[in-house]
C-alpha atoms as a PDB file:
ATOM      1  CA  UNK A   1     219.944 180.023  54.981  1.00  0.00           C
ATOM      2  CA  UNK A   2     220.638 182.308  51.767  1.00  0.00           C
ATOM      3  CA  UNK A   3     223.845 184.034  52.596  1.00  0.00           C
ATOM      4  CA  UNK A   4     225.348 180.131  54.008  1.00  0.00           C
ATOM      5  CA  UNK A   5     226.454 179.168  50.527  1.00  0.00           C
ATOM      6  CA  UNK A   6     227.707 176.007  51.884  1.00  0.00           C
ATOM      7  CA  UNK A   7     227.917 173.710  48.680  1.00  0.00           C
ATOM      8  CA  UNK A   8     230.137 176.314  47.523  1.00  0.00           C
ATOM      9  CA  UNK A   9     233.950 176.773  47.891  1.00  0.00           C
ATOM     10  CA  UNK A  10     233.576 180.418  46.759  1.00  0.00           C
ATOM     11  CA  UNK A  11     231.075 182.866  48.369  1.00  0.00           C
ATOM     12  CA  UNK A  12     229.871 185.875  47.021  1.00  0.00           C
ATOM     13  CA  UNK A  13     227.868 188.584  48.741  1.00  0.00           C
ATOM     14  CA  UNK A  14     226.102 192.135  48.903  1.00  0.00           C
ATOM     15  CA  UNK A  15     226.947 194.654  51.483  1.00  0.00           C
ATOM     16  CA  UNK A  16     227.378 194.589  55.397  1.00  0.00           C
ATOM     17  CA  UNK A  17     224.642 192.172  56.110  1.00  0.00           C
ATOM     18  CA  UNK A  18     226.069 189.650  53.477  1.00  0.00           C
ATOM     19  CA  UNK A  19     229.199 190.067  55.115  1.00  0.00           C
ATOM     20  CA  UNK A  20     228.269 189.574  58.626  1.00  0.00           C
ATOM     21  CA  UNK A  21     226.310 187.063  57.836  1.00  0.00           C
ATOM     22  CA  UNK A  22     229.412 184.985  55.880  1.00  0.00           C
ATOM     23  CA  UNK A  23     232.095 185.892  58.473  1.00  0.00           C
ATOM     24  CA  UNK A  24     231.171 182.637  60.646  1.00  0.00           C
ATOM     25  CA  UNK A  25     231.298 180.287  58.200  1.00  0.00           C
ATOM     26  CA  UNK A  26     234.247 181.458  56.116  1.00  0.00           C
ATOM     27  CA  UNK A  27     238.014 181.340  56.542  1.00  0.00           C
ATOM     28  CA  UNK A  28     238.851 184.619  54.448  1.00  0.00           C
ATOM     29  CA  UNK A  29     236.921 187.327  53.251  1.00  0.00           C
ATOM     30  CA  UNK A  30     238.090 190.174  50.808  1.00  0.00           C
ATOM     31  CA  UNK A  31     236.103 192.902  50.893  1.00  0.00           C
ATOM     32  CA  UNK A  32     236.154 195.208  46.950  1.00  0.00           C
ATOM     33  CA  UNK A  33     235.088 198.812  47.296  1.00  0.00           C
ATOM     34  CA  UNK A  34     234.492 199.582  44.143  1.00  0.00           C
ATOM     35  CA  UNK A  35     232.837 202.312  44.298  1.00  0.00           C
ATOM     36  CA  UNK A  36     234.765 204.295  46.269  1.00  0.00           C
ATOM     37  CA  UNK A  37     237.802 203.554  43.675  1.00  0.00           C
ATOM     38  CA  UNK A  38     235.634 204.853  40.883  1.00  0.00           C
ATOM     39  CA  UNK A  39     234.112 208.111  42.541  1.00  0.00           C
ATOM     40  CA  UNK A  40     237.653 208.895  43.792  1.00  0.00           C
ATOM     41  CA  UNK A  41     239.192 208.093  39.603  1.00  0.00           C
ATOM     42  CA  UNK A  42     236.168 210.370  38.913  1.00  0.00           C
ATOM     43  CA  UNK A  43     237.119 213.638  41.322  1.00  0.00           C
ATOM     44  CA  UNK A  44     240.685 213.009  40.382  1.00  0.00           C
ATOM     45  CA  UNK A  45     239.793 213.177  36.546  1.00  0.00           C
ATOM     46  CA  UNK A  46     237.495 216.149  36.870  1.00  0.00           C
ATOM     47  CA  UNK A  47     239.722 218.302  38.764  1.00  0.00           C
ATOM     48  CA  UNK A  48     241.292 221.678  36.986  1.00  0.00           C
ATOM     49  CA  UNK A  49     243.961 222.053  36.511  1.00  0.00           C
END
């Protein structure tokens, strides 16, 4: 199974289906939004002031 990883300590994955598909077999899982960060950096920056 691709999204199993299980030879390694660390797994690394792409979007909801990655996630739901490492939830069973992992203990944490941090979830980065990145791009919400950066559009919200970018309408912040932009504004007028």
């Amino acid at each position: 199974m691709i999204y199993n990883q299980q030879e390694f300590e660390i797994r690394m994955e792409w979007g909801l289906k990655g996630a739901e598909m490492l939830a069973p077999v992992s203990d944490v899982m941090i979830i980065v939004d990145v791009l919400s960060f950066s559009t919200c950096v970018d309408i912040a920056t932009q504004r007028e002031r």
